[in-house]
C-alpha atoms as a PDB file:
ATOM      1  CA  UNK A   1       0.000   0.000   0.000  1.00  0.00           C
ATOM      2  CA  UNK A   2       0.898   3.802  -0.531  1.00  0.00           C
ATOM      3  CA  UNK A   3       0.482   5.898   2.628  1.00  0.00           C
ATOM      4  CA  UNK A   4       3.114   8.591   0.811  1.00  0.00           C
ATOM      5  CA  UNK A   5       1.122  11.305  -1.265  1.00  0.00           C
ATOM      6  CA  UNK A   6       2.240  11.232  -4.499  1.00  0.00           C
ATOM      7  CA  UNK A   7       2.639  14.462  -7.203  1.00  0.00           C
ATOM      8  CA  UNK A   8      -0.638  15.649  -7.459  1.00  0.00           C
ATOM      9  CA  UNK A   9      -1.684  19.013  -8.832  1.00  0.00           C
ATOM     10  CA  UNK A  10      -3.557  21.044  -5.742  1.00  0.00           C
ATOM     11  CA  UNK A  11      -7.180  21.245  -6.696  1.00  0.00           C
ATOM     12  CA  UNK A  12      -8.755  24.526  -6.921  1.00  0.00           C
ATOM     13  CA  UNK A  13     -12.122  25.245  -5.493  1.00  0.00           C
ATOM     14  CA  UNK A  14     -14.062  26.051  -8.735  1.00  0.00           C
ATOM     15  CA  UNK A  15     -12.533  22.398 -10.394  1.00  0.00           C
ATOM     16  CA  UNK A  16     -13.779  20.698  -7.129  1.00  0.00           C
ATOM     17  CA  UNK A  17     -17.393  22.475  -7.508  1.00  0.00           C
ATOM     18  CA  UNK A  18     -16.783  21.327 -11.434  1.00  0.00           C
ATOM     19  CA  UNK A  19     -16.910  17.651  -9.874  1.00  0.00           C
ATOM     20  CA  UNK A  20     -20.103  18.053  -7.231  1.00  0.00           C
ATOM     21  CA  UNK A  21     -22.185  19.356  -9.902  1.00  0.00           C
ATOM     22  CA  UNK A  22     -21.784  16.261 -12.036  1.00  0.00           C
ATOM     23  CA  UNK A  23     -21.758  13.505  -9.161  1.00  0.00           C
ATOM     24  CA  UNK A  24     -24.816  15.692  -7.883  1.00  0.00           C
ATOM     25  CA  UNK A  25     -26.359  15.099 -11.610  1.00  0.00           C
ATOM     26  CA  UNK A  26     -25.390  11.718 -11.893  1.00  0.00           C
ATOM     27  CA  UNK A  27     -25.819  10.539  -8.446  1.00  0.00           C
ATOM     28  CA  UNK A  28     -27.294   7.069  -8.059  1.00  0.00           C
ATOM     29  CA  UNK A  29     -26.868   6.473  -3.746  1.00  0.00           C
ATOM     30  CA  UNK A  30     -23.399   6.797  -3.659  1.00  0.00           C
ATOM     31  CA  UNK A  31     -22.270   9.063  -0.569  1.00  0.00           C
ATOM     32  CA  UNK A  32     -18.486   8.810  -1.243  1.00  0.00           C
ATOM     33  CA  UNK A  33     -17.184  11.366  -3.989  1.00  0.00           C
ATOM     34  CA  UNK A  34     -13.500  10.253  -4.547  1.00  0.00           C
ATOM     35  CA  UNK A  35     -11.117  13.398  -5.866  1.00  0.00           C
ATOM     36  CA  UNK A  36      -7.871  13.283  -7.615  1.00  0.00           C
ATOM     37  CA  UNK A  37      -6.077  15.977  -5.904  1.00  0.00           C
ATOM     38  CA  UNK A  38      -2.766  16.870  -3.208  1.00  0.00           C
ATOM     39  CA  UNK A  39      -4.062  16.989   0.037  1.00  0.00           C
ATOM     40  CA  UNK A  40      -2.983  20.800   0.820  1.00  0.00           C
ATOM     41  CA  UNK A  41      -7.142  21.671   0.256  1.00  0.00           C
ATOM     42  CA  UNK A  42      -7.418  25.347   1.797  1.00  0.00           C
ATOM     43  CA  UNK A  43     -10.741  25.490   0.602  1.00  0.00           C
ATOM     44  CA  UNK A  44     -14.385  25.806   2.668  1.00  0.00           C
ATOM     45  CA  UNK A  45     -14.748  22.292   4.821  1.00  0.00           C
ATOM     46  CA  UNK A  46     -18.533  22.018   3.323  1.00  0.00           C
ATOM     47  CA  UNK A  47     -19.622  22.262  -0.678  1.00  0.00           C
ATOM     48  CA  UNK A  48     -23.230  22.939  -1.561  1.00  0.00           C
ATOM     49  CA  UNK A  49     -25.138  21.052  -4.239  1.00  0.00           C
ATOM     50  CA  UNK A  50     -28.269  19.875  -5.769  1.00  0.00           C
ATOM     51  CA  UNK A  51     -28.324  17.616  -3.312  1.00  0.00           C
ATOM     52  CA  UNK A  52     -27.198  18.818  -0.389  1.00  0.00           C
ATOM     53  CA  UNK A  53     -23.857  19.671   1.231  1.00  0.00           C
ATOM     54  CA  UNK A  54     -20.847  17.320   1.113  1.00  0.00           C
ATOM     55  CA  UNK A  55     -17.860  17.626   3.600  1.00  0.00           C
ATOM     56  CA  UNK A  56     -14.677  17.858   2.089  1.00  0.00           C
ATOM     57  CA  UNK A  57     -11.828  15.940   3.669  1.00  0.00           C
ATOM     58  CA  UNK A  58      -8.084  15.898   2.683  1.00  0.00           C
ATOM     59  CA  UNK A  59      -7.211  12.462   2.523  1.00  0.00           C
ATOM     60  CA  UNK A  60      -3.111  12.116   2.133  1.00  0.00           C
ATOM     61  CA  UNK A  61      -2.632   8.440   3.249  1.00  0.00           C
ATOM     62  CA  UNK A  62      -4.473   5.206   2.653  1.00  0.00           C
ATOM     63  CA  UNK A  63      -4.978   5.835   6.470  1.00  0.00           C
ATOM     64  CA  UNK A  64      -6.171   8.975   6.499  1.00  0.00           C
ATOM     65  CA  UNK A  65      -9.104   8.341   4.103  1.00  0.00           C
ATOM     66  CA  UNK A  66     -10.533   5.214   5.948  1.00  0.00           C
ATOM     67  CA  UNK A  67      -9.988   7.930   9.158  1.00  0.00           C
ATOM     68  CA  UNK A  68     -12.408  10.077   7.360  1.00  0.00           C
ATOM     69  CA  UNK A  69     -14.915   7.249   6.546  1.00  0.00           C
ATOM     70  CA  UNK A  70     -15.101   6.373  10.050  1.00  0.00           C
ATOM     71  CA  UNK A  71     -15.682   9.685  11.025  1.00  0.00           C
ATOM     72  CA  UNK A  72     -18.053  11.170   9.380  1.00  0.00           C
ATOM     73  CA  UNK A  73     -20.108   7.867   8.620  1.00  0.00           C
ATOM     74  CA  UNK A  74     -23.629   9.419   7.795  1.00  0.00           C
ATOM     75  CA  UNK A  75     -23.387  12.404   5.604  1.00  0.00           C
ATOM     76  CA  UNK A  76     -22.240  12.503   2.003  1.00  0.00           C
ATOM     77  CA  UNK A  77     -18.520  12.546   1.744  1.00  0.00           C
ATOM     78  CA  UNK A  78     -15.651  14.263  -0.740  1.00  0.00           C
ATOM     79  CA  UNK A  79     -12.285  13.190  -0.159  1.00  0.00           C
ATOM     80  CA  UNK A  80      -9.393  14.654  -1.606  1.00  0.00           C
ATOM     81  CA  UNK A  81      -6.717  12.302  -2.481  1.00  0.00           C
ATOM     82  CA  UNK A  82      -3.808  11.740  -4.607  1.00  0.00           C
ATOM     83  CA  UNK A  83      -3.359   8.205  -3.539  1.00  0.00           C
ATOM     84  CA  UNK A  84      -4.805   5.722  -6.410  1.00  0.00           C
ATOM     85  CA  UNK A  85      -7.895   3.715  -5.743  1.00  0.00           C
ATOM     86  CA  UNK A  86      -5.757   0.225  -5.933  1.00  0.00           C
ATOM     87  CA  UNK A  87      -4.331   1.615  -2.818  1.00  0.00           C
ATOM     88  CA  UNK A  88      -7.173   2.879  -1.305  1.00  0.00           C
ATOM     89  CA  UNK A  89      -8.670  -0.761  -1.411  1.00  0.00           C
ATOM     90  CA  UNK A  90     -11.860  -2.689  -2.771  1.00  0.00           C
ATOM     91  CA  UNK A  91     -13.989  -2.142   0.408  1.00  0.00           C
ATOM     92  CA  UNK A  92     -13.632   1.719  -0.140  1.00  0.00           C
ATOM     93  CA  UNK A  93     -13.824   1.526  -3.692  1.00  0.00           C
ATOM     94  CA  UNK A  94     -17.403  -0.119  -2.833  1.00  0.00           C
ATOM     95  CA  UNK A  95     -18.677   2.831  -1.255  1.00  0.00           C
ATOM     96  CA  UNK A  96     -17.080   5.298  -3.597  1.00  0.00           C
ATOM     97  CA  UNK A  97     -19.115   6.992  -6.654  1.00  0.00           C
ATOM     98  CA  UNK A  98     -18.589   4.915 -10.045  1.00  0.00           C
ATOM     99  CA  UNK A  99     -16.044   2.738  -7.805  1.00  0.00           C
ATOM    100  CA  UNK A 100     -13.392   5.311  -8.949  1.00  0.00           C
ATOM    101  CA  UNK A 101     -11.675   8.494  -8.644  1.00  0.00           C
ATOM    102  CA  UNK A 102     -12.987  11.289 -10.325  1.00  0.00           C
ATOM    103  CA  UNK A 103     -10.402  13.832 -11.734  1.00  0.00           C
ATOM    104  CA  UNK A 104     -11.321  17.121 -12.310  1.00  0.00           C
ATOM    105  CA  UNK A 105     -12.108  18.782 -15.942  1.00  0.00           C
ATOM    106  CA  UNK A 106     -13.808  22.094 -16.873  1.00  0.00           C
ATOM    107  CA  UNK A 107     -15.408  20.444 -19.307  1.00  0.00           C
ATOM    108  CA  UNK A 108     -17.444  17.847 -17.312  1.00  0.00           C
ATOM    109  CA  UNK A 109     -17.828  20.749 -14.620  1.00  0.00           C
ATOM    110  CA  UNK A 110     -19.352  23.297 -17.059  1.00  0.00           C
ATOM    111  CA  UNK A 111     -21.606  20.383 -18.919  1.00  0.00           C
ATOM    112  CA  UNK A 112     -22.825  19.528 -15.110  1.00  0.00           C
ATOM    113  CA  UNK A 113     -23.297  23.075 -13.979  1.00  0.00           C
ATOM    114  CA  UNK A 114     -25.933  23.814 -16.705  1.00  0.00           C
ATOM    115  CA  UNK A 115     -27.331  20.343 -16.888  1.00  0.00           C
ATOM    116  CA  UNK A 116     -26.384  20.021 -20.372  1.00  0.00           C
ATOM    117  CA  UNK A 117     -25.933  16.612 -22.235  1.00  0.00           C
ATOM    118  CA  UNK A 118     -23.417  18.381 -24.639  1.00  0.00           C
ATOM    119  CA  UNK A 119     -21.228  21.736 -25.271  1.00  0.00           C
ATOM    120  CA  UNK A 120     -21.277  23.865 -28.910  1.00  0.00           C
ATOM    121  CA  UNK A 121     -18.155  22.782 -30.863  1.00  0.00           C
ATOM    122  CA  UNK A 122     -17.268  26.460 -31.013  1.00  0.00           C
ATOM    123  CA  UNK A 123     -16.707  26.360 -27.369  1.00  0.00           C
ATOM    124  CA  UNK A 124     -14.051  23.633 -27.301  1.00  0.00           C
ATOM    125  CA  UNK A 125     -11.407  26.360 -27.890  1.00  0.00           C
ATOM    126  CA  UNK A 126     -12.084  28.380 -25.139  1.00  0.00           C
ATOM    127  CA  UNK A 127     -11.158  26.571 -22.462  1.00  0.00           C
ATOM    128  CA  UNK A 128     -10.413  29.957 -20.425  1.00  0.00           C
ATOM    129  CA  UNK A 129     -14.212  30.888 -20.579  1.00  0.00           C
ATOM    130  CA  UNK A 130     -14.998  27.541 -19.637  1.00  0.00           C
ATOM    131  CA  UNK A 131     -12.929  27.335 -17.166  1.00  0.00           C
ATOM    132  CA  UNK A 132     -14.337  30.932 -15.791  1.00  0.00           C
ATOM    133  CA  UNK A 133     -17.742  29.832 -16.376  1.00  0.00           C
ATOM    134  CA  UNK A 134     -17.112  26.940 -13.819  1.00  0.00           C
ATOM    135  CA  UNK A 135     -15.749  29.258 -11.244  1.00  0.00           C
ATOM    136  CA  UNK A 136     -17.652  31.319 -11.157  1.00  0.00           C
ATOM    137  CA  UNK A 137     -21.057  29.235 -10.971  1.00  0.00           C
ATOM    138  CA  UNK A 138     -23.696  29.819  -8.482  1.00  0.00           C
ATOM    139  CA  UNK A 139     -23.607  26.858  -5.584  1.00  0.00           C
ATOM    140  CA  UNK A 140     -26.736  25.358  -7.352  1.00  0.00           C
ATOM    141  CA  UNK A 141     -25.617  26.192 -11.210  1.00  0.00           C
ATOM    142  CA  UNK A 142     -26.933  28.107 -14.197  1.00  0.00           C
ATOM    143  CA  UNK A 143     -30.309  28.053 -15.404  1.00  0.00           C
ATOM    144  CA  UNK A 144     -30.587  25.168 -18.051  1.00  0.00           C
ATOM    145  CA  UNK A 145     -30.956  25.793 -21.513  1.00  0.00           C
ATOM    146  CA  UNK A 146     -33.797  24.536 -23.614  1.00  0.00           C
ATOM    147  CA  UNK A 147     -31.817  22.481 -25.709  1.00  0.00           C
ATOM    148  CA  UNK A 148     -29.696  20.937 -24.116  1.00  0.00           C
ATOM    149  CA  UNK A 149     -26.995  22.031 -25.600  1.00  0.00           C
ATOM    150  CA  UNK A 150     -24.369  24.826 -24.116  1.00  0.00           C
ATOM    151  CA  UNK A 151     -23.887  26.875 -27.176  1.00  0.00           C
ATOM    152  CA  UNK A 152     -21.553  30.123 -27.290  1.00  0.00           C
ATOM    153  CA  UNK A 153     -25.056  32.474 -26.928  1.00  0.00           C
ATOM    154  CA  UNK A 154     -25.824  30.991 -23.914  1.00  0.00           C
ATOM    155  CA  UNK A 155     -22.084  31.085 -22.563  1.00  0.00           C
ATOM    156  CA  UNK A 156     -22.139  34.794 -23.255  1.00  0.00           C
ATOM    157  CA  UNK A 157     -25.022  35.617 -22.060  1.00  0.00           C
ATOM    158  CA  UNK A 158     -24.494  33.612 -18.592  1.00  0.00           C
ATOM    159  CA  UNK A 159     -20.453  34.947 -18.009  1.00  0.00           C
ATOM    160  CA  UNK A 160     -21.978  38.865 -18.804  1.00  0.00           C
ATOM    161  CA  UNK A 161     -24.897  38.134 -15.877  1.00  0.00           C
ATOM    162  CA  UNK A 162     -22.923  36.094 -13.791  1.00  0.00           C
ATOM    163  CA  UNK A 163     -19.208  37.340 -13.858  1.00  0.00           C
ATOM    164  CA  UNK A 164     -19.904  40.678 -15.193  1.00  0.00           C
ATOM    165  CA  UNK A 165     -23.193  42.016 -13.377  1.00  0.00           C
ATOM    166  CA  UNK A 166     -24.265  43.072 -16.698  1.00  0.00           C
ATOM    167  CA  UNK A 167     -27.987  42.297 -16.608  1.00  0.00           C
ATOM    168  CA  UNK A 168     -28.403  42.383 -20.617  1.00  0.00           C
ATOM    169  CA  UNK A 169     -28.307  39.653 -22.958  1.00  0.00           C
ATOM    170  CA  UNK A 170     -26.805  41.446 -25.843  1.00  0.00           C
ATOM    171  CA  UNK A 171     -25.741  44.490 -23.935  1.00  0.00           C
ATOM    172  CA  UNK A 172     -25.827  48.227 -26.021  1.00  0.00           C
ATOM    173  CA  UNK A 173     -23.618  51.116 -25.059  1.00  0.00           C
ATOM    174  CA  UNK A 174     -25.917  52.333 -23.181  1.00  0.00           C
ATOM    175  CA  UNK A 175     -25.918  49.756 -21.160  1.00  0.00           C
ATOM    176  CA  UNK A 176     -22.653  49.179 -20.796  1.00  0.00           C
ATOM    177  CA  UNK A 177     -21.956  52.617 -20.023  1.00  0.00           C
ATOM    178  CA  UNK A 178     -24.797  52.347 -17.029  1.00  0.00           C
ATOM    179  CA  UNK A 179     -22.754  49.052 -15.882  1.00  0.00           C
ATOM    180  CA  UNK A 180     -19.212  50.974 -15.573  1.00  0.00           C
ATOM    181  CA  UNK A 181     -20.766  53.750 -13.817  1.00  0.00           C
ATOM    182  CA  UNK A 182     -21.138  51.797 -10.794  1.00  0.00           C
ATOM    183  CA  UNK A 183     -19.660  49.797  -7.996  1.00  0.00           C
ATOM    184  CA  UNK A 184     -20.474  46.641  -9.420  1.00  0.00           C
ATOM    185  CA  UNK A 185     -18.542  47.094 -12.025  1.00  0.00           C
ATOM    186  CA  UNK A 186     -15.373  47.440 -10.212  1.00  0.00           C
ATOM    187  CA  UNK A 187     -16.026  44.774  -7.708  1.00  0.00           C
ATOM    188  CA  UNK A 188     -17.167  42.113 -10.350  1.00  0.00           C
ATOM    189  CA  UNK A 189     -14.013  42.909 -12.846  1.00  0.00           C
ATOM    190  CA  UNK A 190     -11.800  42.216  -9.611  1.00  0.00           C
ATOM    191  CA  UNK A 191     -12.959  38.523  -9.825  1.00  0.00           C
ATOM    192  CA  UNK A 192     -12.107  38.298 -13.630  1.00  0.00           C
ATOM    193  CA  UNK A 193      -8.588  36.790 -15.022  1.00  0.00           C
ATOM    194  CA  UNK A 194      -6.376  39.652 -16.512  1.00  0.00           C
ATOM    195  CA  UNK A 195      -5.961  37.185 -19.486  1.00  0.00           C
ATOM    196  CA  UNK A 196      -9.536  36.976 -19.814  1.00  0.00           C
ATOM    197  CA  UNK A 197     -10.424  40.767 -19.760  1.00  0.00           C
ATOM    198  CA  UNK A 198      -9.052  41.413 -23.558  1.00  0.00           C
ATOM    199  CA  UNK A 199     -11.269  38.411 -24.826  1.00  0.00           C
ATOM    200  CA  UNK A 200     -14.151  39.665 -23.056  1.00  0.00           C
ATOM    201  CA  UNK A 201     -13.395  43.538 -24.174  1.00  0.00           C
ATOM    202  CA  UNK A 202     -13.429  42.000 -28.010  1.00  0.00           C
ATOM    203  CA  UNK A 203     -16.984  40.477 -27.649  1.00  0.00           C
ATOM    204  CA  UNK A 204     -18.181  43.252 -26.088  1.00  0.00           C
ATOM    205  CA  UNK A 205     -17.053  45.583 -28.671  1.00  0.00           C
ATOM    206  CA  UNK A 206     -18.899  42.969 -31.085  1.00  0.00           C
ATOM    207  CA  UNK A 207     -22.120  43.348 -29.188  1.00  0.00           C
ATOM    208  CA  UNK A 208     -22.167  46.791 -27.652  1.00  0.00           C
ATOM    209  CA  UNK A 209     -19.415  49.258 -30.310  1.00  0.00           C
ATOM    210  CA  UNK A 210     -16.040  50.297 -29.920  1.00  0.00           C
ATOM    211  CA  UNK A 211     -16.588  52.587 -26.732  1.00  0.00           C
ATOM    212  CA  UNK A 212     -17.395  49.343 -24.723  1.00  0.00           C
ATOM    213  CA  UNK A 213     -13.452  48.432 -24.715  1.00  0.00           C
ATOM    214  CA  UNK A 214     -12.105  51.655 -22.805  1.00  0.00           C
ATOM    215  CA  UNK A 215     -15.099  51.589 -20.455  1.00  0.00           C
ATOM    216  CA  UNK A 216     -14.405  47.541 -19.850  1.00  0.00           C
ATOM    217  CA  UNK A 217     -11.157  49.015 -18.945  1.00  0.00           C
ATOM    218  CA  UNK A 218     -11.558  52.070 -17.013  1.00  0.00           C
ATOM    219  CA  UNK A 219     -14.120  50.037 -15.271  1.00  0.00           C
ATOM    220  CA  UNK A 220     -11.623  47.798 -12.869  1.00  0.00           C
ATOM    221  CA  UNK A 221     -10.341  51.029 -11.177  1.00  0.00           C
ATOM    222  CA  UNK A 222     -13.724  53.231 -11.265  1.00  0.00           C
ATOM    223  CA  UNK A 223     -15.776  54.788  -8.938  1.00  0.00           C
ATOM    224  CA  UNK A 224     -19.214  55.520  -9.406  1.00  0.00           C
ATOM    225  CA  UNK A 225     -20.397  58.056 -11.694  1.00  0.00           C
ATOM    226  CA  UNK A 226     -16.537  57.888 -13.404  1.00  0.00           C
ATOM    227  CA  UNK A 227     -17.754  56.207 -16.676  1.00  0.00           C
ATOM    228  CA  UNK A 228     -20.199  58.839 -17.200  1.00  0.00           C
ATOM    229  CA  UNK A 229     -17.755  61.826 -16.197  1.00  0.00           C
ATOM    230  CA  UNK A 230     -15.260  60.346 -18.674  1.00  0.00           C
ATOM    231  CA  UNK A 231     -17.576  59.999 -21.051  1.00  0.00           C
ATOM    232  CA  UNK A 232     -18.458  63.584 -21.512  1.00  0.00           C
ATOM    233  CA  UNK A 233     -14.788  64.775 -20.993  1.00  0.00           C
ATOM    234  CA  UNK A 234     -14.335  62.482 -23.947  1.00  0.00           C
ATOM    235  CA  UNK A 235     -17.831  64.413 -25.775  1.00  0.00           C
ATOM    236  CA  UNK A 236     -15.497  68.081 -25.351  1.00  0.00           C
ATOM    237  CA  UNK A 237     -12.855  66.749 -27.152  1.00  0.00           C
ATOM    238  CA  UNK A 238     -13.558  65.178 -29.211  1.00  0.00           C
ATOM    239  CA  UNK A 239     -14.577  64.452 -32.769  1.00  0.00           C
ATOM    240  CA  UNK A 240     -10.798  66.719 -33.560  1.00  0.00           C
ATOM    241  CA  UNK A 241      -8.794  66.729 -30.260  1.00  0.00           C
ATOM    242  CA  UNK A 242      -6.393  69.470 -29.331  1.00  0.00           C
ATOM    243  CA  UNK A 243      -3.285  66.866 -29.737  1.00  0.00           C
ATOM    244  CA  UNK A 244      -2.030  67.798 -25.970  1.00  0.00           C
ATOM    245  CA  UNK A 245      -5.136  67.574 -24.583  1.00  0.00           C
ATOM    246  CA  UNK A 246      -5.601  63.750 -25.692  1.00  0.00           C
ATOM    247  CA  UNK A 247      -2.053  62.443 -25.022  1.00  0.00           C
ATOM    248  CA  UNK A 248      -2.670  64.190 -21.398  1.00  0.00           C
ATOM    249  CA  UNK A 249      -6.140  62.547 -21.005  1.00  0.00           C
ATOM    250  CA  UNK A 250      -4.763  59.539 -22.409  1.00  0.00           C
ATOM    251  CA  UNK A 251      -1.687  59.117 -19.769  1.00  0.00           C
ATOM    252  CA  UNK A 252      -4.245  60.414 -17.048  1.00  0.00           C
ATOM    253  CA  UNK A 253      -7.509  58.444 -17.714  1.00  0.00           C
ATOM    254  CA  UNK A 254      -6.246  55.703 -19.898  1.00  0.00           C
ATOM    255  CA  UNK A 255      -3.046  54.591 -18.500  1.00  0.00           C
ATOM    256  CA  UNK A 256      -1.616  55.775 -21.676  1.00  0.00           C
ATOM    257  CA  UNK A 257      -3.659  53.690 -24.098  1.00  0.00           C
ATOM    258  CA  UNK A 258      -4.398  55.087 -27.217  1.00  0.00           C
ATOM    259  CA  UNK A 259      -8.324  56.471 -27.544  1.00  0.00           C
ATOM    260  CA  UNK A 260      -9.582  55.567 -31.126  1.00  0.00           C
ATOM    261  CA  UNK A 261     -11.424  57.939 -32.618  1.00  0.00           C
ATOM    262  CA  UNK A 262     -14.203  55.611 -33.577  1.00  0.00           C
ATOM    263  CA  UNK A 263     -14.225  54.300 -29.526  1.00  0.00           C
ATOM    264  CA  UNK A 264     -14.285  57.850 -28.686  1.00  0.00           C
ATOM    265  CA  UNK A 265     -16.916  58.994 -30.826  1.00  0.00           C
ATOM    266  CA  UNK A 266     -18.867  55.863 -29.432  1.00  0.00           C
ATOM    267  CA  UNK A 267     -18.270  57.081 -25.860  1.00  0.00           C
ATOM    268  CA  UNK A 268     -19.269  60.414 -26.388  1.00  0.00           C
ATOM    269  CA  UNK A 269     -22.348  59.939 -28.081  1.00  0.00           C
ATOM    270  CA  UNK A 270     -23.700  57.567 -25.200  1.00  0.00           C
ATOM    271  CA  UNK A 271     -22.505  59.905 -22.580  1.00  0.00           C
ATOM    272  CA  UNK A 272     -24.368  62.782 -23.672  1.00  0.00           C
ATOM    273  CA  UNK A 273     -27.238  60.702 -24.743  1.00  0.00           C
ATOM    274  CA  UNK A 274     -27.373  59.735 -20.742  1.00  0.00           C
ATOM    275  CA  UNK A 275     -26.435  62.566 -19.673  1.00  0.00           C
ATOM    276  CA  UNK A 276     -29.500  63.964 -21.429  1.00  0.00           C
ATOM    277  CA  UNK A 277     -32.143  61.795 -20.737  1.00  0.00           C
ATOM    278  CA  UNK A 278     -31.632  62.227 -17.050  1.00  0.00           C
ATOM    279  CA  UNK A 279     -31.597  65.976 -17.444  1.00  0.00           C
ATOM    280  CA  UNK A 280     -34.585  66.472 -19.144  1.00  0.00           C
ATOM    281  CA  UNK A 281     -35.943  63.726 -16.976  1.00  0.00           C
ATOM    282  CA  UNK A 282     -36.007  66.794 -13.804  1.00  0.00           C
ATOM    283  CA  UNK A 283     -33.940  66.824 -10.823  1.00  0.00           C
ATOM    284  CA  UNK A 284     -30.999  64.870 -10.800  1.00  0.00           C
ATOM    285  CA  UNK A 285     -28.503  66.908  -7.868  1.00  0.00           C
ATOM    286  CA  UNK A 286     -26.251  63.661  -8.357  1.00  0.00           C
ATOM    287  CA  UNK A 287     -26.038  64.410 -12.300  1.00  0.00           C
ATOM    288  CA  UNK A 288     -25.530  67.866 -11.635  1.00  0.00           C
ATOM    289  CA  UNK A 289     -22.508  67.626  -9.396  1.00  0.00           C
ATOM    290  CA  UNK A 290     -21.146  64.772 -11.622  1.00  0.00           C
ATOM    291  CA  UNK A 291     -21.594  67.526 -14.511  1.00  0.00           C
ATOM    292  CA  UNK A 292     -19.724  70.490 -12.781  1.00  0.00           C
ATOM    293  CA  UNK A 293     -17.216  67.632 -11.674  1.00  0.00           C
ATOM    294  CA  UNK A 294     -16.438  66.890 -15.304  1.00  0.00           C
ATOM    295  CA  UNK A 295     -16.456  70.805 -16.162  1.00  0.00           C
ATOM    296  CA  UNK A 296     -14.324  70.804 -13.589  1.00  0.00           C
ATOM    297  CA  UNK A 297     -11.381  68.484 -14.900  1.00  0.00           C
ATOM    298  CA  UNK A 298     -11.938  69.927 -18.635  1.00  0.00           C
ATOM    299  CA  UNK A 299     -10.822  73.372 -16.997  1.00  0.00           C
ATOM    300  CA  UNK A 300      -8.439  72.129 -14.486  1.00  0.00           C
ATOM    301  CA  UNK A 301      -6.528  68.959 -15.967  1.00  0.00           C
ATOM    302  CA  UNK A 302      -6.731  69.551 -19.690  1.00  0.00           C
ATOM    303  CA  UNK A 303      -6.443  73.314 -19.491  1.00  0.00           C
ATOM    304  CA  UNK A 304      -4.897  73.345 -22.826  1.00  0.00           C
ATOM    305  CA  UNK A 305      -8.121  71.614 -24.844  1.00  0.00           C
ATOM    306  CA  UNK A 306      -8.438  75.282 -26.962  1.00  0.00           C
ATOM    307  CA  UNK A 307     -11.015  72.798 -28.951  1.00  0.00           C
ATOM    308  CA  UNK A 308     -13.188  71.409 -26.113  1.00  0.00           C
ATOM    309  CA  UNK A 309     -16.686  71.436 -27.143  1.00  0.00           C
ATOM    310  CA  UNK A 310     -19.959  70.353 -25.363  1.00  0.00           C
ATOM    311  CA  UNK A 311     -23.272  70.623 -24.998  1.00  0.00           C
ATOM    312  CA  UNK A 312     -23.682  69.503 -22.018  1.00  0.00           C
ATOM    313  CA  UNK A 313     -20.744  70.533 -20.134  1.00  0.00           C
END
């Protein structure tokens, strides 16, 4: 037998969740869920699921996992192991799920998360938003699709809603612009891969326009109101920028990426368009002091914008 924990990749919360969902699915009596994993688990002792919780228990030895058996002899069971089930031995093997270990994949996870039977071919190569999807699932999943059948609409949709906050299925500017402009835009872009952010920024360009990429950005650091102050900073100077004035708003706003005029121009237009609706919608004191807060750094941080132009600043 082999009581000595072998090199095993540490398993990650959202791949262990990945697993629940589809023994949860597929669960047939079984109370032992059996987890290919090293043993240094720093994750919550309890998982949620369809079907109730499941204590999870770090199992490095042959002995340790027959310890954990004994002790917790009633409720459904994960261990964590990276000791093979010919070690473990046939009488736990008996008890465990399938009479094997299960070992992680985001695929399986995602499949079990939205009680799918099968995934779009188109999402096969991207593993990342798979892999996001999965961690960042609800303890009970997503809402199942009709067809049963994860296609790349339905991933969308789901990662804007659930990893974004953006509640739009095809988001416009508009919205997009309402999403950046407040806290939950900041605190839901903080759970977000950097590597992911650029692939997201492209779809929503594809969905939303052009401005939707420098909001997406601005958005990690914002406060609320920011987008929208931006935004009409961005309405003075452009369509023909004073050349000074943009490299400075650039460097300041931007962190020195380039503003294309097409993403400005997008910007702009839905800034004032907001802007205006709520204006002629009656009093709006937060609008107003966003407004003279936006004069405000026109005048004092661009002071050399001899082109600024607004209407509503």
């Amino acid at each position: 037998m082999t009581d000595v924990a072998t090199a095993v990749r540490p398993l990650t919360e959202a791949a262990l969740r990945g697993v629940v969902a589809k023994y949860a699915r597929h669960d047939r009596g079984a109370r032992l869920l059996v987890v290919a994993g090293a043993p240094s688990w720093d994750g919550p002792d309890e998982v949620d699921s369809d079907i109730g919780p499941l204590r999870v228990v770090p199992a490095p030895s042959v002995l340790a996992a027959r310890a954990a058996i004994v002790d917790h002899p009633d409720g459904r069971l994960v261990l964590i192991t990276p000791v093979p089930m010919a070690d473990l031995g046939e009488e736990l093997a008996a008890r465990a799920w399938k009479g094997q270990i299960q070992h992680p994949s985001p695929w399986d996870g995602v499949t079990s998360l939205f009680k799918v039977d099968a995934i779009d071919p188109a999402l096969r190569h991207a593993r990342w938003m798979v892999e996001l999807l999965v961690s960042l699932a609800p303890a009970h999943g997503y809402p199942q699709p009709t067809s049963q059948i994860l296609d790349r609409a339905t991933a969308w949709r789901t990662l804007y809603r659930a990893g974004l906050g953006l509640a739009a299925d095809r988001p416009s500017m508009a919205d997009v612009l309402r999403w950046a402009n407040t806290g939950v835009a900041a605190a839901a872009l903080q759970r977000i891969p950097g590597e992911a952010l650029p692939r997201i920024a492209d779809q929503l360009v594809l969905d939303a326009g052009p401005g939707a990429r420098p909001l997406l950005e601005r958005a990690r650091t914002a406060g609320p109101g920011d987008a929208l102050r931006l935004g009409l900073v961005i309405d003075a100077l452009w369509p023909i920028p004073d050349p000074v004035a943009r490299t400075r708003f650039e460097e300041r706003h931007l962190a020195g990426r380039g503003l294309t005029d097409d993403a400005a121009n997008d910007c702009a237009k839905t800034a004032r368009a907001e802007a205006g609706q709520r204006l002629a919608a009656g009093d709006d004191p937060d609008l107003i002091e966003l407004i003279s807060e936006a004069d405000q750094l026109l005048a004092d941080g661009l002071d050399d914008a001899r082109a600024a132009d607004s209407s509503i600043l």
